[in-house]
N, C-alpha and C. Protein backbone atom coordinates (compact mmCIF):
# COMPACT_ATOMS: atom_id res chain seq x y z
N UNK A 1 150.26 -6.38 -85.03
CA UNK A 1 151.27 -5.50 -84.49
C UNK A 1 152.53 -6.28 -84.23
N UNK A 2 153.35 -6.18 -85.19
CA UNK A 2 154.77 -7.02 -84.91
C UNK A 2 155.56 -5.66 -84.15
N UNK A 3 156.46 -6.45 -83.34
CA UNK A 3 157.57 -5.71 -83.10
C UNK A 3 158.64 -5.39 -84.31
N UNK A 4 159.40 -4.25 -83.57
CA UNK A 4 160.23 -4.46 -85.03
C UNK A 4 161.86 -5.12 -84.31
N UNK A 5 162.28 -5.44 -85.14
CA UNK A 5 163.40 -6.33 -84.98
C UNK A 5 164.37 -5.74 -83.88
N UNK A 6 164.61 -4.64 -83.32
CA UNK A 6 165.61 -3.90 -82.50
C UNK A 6 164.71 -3.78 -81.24
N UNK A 7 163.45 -3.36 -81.29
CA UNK A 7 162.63 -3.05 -79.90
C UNK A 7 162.53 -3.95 -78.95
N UNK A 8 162.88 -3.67 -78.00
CA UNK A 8 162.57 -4.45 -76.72
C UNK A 8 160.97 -4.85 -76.64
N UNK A 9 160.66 -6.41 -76.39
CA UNK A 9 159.06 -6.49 -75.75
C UNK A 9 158.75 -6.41 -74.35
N UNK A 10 157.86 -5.82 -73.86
CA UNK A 10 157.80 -5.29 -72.78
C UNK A 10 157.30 -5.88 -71.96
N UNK A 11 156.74 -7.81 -71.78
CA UNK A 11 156.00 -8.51 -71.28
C UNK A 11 156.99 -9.62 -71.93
N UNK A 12 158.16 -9.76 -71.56
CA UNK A 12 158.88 -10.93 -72.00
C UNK A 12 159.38 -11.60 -71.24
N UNK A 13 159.39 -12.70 -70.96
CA UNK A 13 159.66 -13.71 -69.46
C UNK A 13 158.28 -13.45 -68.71
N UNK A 14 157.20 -13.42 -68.31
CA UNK A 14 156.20 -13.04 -67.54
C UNK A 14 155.69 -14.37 -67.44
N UNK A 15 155.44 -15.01 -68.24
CA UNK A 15 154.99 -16.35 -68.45
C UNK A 15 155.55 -17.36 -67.81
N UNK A 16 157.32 -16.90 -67.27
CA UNK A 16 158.19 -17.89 -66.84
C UNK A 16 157.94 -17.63 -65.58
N UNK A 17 157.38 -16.63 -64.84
CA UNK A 17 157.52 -16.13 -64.11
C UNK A 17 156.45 -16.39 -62.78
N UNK A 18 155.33 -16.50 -63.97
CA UNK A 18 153.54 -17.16 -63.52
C UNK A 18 154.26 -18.49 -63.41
N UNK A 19 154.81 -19.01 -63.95
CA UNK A 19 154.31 -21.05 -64.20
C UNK A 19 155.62 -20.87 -62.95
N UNK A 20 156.51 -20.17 -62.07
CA UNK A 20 157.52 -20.33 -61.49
C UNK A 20 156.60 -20.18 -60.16
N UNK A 21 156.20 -18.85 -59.72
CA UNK A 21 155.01 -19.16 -58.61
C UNK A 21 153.99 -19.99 -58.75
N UNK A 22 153.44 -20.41 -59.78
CA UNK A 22 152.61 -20.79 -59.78
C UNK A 22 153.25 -22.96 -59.20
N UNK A 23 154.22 -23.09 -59.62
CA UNK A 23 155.05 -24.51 -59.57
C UNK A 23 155.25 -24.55 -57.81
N UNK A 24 155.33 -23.34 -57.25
CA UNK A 24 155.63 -23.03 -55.59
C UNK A 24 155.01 -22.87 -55.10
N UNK A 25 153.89 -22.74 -55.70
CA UNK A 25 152.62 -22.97 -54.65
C UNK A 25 152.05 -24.39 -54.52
N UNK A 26 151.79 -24.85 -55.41
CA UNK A 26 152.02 -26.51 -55.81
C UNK A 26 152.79 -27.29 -54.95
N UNK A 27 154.22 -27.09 -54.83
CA UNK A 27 154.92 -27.55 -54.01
C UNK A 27 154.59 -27.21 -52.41
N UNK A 28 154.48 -25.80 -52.10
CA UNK A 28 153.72 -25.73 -50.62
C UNK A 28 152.62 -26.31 -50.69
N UNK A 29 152.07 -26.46 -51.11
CA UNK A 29 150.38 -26.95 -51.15
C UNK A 29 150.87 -28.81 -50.70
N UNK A 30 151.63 -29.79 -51.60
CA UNK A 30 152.37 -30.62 -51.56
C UNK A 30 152.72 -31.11 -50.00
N UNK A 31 153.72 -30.45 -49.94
CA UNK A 31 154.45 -30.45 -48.36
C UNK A 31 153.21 -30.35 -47.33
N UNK A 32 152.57 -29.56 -47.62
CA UNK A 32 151.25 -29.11 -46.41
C UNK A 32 150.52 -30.19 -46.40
N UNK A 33 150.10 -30.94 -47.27
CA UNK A 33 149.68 -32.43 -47.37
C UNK A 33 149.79 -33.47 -46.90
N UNK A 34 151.41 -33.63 -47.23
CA UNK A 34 152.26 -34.65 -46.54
C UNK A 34 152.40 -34.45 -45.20
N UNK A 35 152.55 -33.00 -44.75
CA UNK A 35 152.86 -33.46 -43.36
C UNK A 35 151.62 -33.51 -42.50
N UNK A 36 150.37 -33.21 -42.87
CA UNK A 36 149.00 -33.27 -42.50
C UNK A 36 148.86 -34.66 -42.57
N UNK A 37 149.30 -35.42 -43.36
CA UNK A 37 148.68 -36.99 -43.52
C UNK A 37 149.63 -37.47 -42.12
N UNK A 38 150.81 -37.19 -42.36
CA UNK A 38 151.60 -37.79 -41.35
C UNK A 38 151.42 -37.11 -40.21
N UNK A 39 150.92 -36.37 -39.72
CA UNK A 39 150.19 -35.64 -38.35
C UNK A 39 149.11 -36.92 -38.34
N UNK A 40 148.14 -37.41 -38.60
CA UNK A 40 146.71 -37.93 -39.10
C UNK A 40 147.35 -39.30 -38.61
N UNK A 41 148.39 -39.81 -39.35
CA UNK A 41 148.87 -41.03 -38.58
C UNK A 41 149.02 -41.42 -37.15
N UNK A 42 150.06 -40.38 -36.74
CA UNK A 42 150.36 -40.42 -35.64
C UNK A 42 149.32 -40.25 -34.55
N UNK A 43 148.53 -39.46 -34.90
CA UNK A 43 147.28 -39.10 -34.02
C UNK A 43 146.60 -40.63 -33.78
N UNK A 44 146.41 -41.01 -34.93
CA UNK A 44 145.70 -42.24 -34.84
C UNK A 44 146.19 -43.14 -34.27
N UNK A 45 147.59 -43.51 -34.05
CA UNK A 45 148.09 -44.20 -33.38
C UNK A 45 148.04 -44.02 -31.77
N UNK A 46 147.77 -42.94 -31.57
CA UNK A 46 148.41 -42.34 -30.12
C UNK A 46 146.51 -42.75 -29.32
N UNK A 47 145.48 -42.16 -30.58
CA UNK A 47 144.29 -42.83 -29.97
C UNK A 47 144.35 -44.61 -29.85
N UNK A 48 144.78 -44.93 -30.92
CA UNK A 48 144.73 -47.01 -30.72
C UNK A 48 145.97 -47.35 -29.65
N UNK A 49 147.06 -46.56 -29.01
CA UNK A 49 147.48 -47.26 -27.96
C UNK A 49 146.88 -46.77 -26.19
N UNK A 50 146.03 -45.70 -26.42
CA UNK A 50 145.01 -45.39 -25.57
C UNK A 50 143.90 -46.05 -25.27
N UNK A 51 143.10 -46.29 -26.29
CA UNK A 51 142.16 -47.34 -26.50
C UNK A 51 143.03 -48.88 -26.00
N UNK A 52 143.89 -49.42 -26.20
CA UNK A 52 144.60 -50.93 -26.41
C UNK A 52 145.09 -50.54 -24.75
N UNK A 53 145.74 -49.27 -23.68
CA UNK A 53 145.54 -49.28 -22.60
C UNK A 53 144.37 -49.05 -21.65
N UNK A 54 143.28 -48.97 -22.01
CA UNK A 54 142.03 -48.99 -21.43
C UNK A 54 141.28 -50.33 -21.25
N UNK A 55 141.86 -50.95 -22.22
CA UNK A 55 141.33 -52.64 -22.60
C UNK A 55 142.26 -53.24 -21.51
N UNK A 56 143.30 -53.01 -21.82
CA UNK A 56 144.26 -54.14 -20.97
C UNK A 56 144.22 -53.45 -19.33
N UNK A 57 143.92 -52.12 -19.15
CA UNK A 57 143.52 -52.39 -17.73
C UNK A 57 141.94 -52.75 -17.43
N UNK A 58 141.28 -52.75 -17.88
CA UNK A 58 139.97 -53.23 -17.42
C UNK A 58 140.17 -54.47 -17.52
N UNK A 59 140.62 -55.11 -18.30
CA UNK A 59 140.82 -56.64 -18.35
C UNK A 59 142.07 -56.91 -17.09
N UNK A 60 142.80 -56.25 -16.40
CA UNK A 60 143.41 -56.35 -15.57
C UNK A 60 142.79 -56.63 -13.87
N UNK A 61 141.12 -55.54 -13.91
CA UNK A 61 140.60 -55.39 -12.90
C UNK A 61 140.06 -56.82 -12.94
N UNK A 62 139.12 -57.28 -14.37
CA UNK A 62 138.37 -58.17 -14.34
C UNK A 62 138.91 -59.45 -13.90
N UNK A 63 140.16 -59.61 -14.20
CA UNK A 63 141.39 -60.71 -13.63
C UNK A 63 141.42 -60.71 -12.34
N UNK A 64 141.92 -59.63 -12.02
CA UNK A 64 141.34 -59.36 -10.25
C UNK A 64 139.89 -60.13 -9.74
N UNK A 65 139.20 -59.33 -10.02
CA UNK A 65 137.93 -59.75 -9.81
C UNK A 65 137.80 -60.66 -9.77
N UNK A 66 137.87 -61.59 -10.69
CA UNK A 66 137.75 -63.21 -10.79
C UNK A 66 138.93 -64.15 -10.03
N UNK A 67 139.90 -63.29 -9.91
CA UNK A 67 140.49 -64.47 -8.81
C UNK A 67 140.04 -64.17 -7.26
N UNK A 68 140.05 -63.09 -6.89
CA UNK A 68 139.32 -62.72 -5.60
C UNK A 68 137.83 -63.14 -5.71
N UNK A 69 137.13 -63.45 -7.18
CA UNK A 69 135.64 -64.56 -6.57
C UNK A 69 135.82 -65.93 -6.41
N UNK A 70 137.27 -66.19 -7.09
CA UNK A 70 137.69 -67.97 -7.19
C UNK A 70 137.99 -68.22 -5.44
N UNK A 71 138.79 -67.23 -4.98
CA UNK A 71 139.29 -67.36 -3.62
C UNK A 71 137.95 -67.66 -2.78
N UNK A 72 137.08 -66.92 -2.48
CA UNK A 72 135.86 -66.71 -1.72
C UNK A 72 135.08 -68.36 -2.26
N UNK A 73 135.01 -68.47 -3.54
CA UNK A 73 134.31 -69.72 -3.59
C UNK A 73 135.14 -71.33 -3.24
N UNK A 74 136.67 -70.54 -3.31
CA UNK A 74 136.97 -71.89 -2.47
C UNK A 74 137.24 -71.48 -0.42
N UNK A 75 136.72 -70.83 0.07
CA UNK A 75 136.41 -70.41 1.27
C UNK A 75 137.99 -70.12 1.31
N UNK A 76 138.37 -69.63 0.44
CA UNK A 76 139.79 -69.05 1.00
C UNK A 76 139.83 -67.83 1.07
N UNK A 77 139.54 -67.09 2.12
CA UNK A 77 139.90 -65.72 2.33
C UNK A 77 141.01 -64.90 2.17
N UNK A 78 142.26 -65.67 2.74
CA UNK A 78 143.57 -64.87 2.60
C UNK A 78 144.41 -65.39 1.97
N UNK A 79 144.56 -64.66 0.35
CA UNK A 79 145.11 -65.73 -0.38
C UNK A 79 146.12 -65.08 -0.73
N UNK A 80 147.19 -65.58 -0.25
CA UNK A 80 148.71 -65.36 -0.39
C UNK A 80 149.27 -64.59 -1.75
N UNK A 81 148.54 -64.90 -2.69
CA UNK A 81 148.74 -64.58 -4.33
C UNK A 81 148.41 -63.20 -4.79
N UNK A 82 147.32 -62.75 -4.04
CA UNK A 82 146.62 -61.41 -3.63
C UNK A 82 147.89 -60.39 -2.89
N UNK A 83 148.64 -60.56 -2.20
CA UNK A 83 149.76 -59.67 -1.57
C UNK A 83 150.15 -59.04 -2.29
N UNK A 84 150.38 -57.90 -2.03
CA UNK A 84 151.28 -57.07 -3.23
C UNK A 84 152.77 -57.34 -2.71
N UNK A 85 154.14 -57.79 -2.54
CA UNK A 85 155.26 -57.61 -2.44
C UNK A 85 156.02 -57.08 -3.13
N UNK A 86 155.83 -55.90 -3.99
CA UNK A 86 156.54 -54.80 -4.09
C UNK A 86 158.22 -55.36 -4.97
N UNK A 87 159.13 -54.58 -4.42
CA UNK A 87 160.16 -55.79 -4.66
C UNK A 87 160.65 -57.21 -4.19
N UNK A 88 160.04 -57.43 -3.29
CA UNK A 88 160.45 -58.54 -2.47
C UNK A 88 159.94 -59.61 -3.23
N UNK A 89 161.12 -60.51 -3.45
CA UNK A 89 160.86 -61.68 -4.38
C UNK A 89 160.66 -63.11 -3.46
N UNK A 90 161.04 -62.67 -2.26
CA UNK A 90 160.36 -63.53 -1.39
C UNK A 90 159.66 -63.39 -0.43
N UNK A 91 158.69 -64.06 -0.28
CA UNK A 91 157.56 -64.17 0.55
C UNK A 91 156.98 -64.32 1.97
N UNK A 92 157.84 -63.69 2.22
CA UNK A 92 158.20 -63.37 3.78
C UNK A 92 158.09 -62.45 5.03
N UNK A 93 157.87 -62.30 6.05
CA UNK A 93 157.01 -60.64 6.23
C UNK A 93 156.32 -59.89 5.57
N UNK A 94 156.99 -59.14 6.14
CA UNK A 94 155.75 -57.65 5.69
C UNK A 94 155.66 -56.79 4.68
N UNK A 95 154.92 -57.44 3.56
CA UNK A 95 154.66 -56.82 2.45
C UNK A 95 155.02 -55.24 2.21
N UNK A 96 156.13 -55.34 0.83
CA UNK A 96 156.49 -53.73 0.23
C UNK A 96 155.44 -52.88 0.27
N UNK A 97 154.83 -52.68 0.50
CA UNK A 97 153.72 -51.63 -0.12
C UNK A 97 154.47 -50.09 -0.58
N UNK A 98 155.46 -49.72 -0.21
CA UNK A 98 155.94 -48.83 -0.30
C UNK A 98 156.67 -48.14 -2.26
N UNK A 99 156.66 -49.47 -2.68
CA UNK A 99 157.15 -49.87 -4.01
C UNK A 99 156.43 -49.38 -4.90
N UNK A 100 156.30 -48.25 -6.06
CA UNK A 100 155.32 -48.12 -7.04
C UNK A 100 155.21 -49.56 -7.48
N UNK A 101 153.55 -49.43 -8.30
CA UNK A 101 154.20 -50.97 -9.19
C UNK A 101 154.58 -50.66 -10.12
N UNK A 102 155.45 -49.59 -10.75
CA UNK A 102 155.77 -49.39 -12.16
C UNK A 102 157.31 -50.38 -11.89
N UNK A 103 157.57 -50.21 -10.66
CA UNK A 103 158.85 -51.21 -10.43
C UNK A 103 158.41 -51.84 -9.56
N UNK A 104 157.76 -52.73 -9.45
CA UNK A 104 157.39 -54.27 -8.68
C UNK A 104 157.82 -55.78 -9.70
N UNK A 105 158.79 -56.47 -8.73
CA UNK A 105 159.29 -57.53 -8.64
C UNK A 105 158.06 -58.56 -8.87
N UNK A 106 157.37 -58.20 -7.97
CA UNK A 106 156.57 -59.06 -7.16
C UNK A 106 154.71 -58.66 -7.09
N UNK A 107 154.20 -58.14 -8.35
CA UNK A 107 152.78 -57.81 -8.10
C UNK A 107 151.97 -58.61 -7.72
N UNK A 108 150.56 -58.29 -7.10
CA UNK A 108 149.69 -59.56 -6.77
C UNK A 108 149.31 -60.05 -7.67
N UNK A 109 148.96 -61.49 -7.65
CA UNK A 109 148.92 -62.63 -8.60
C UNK A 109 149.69 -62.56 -10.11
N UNK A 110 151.06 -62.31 -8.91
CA UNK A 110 152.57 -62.18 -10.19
C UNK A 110 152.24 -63.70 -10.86
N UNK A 111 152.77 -63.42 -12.30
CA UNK A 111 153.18 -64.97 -13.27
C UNK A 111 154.45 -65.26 -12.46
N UNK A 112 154.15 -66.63 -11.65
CA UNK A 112 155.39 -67.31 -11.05
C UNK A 112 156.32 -68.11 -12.57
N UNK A 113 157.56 -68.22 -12.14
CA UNK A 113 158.99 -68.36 -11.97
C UNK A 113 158.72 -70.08 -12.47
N UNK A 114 157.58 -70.83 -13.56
CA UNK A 114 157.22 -71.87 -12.92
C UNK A 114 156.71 -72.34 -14.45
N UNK A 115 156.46 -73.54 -15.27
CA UNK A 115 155.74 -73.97 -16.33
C UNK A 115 154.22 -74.04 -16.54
N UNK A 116 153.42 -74.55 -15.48
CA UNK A 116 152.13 -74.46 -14.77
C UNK A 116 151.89 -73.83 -13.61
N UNK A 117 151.13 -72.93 -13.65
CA UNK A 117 151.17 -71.45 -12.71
C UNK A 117 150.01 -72.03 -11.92
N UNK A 118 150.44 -72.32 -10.77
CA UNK A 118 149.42 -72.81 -9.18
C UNK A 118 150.17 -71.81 -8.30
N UNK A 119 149.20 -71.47 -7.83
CA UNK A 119 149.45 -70.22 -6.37
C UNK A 119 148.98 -70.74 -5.33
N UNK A 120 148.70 -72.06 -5.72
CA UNK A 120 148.77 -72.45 -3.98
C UNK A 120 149.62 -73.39 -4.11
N UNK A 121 150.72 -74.01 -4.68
CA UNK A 121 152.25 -74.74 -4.51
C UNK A 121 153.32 -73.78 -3.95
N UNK A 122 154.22 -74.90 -3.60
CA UNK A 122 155.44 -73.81 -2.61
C UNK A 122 155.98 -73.38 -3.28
N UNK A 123 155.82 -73.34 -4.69
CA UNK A 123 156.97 -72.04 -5.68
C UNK A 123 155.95 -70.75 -5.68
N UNK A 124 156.53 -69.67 -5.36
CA UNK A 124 155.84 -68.49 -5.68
C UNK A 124 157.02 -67.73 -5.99
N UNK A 125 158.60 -68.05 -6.55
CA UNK A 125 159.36 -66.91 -6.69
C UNK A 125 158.59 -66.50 -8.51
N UNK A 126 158.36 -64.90 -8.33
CA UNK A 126 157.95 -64.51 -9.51
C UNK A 126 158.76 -64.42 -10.73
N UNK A 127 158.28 -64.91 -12.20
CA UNK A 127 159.17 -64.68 -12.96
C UNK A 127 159.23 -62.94 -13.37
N UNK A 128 160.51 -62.82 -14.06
CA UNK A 128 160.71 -61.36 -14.39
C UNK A 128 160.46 -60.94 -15.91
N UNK A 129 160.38 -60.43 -15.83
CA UNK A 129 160.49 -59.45 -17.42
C UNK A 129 160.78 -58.54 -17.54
N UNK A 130 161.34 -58.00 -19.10
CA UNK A 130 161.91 -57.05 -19.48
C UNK A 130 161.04 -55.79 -19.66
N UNK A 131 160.77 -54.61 -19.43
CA UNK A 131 159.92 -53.52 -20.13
C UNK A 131 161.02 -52.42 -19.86
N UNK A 132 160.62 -51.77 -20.75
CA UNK A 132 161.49 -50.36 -20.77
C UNK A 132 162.80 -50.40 -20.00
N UNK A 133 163.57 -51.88 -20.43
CA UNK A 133 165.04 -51.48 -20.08
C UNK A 133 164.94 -52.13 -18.36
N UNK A 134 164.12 -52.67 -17.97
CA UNK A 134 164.40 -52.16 -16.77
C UNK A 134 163.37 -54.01 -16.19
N UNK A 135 164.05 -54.66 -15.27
CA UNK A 135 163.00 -56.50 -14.71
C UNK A 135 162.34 -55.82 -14.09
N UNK A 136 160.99 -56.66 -14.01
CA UNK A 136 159.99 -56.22 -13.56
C UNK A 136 158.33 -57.69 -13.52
N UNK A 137 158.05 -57.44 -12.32
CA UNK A 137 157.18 -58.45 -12.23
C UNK A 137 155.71 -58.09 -13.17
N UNK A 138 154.71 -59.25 -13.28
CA UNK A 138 153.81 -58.49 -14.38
C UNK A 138 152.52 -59.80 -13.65
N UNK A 139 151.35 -59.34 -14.10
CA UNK A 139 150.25 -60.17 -12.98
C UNK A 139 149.38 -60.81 -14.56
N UNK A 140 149.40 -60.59 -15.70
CA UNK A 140 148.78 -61.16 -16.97
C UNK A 140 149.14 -60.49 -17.96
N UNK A 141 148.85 -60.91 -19.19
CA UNK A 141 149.08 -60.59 -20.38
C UNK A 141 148.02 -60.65 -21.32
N UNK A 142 147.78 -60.09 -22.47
CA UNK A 142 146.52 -60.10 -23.24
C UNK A 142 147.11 -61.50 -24.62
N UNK A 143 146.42 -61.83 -25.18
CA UNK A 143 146.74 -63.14 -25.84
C UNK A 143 146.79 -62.47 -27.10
N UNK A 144 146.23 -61.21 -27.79
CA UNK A 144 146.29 -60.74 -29.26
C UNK A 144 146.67 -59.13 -29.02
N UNK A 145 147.74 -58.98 -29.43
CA UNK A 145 148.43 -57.74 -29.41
C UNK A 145 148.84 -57.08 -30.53
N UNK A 146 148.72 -56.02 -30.56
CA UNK A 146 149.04 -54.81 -32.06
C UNK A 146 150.32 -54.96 -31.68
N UNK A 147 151.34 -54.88 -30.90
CA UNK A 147 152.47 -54.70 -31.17
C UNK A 147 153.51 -56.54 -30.83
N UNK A 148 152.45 -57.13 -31.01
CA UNK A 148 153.07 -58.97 -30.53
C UNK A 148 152.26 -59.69 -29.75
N UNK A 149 153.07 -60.81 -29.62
CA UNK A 149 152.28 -61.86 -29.05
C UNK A 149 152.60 -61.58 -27.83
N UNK A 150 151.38 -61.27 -26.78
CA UNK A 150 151.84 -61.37 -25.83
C UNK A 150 152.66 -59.85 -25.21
N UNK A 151 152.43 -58.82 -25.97
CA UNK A 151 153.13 -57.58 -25.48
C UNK A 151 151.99 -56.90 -24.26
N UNK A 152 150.84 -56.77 -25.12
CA UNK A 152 149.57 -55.84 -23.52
C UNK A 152 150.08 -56.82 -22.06
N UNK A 153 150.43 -55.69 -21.28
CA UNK A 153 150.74 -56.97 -20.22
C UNK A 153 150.21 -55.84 -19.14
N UNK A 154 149.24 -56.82 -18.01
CA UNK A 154 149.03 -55.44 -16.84
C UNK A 154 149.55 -56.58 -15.66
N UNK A 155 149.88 -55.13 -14.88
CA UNK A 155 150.84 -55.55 -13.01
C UNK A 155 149.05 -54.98 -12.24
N UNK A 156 148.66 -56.06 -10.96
CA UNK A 156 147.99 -55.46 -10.39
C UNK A 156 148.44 -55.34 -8.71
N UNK A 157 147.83 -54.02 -8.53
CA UNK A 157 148.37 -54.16 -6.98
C UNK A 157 146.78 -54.33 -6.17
N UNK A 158 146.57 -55.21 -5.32
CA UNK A 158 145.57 -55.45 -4.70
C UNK A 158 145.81 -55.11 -3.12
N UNK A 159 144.66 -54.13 -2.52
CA UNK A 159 145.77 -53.09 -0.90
C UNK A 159 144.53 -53.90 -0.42
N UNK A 160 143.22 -54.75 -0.92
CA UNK A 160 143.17 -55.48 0.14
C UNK A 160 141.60 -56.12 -0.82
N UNK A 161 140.84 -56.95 -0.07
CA UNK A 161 139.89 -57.75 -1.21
C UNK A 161 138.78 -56.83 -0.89
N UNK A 162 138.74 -55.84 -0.12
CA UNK A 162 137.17 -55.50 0.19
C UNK A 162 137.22 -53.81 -0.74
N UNK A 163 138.06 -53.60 -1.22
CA UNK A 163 138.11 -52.10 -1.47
C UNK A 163 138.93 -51.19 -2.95
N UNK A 164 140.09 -51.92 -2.78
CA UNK A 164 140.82 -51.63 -3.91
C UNK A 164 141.79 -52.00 -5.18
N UNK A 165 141.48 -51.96 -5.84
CA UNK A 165 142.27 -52.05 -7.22
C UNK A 165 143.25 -51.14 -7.86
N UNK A 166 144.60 -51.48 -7.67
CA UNK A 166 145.48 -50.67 -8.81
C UNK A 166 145.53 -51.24 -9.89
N UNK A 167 145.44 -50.88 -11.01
CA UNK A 167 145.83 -51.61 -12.04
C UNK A 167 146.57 -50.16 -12.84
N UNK A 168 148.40 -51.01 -13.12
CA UNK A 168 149.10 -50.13 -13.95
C UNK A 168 149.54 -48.77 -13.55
N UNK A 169 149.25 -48.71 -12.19
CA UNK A 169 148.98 -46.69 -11.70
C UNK A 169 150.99 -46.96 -11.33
């Protein structure tokens, strides 16, 4: 059945028409992909810096812990290093407590201001650091870090040796 030379065909372009939706669905299908993978990333990331803050505060308590058993085994009960001073960069009266530690100068068993870190020598001014823009005292650091050397860093506040632990709050 030929057409004849003057007649219109009545199914002409249809073909352009399929492979045109058919090319746009492809492409949505595409896009829906990409941004699913890149959802998938981010997720994963947001679990590994959750996970990498659960580590660095438990390893914050355990730091605690072990210097408050070092204290007791050297019969030192009240150990100066243990104070929380808040902002106060010197060591003098009556402890900040009032200070979140998200801004503490001065956390207990702050990294002193110093090359070899002894907390029982007369230097205790704390050194500072930078986080989010803003100095700030810091009580350890983790030694292997996803984002650097030396970036996991926890502040602890210690309200006294028989009872409590902040770490990071």
């Amino acid at each position: 059945m030929n057409a004849r030379p003057g007649s219109p065909r009545p199914h002409r372009g249809t073909v352009l028409i399929v492979i045109l939706v058919l090319l746009a669905l492809l492409s949505l299908l595409a896009v829906s992909l990409a941004t699913t993978s890149a959802l998938d990333k981010n997720v994963s990331f947001n679990y590994l810096d959750s996970v990498r803050a659960r580590l660095v505060a438990k390893a914050g308590v355990e730091f605690a812990i072990s210097k408050i058993e070092a204290m007791v085994q050297r019969g030192k009960f009240d150990d100066p290093a243990m104070t929380y001073w808040g902002l106060k960069t010197v060591e003098r009266g009556e402890p900040d407590t009032a200070t979140p530690i998200t801004r503490a100068l001065n956390p207990s068993y702050a990294i002193e201001d110093e090359d070899v870190q002894n907390p029982d020598d007369s230097q205790v001014t704390p050194a500072k650091f930078k986080l989010d823009d803003r100095e700030v005292g810091i009580s350890g650091t983790m030694s292997s870090c996803a984002h650097g050397l030396r970036s996991d860093v926890f502040r602890l506040r210690v309200a006294d040796s028989n009872s409590r632990l902040y770490v990071n709050d």
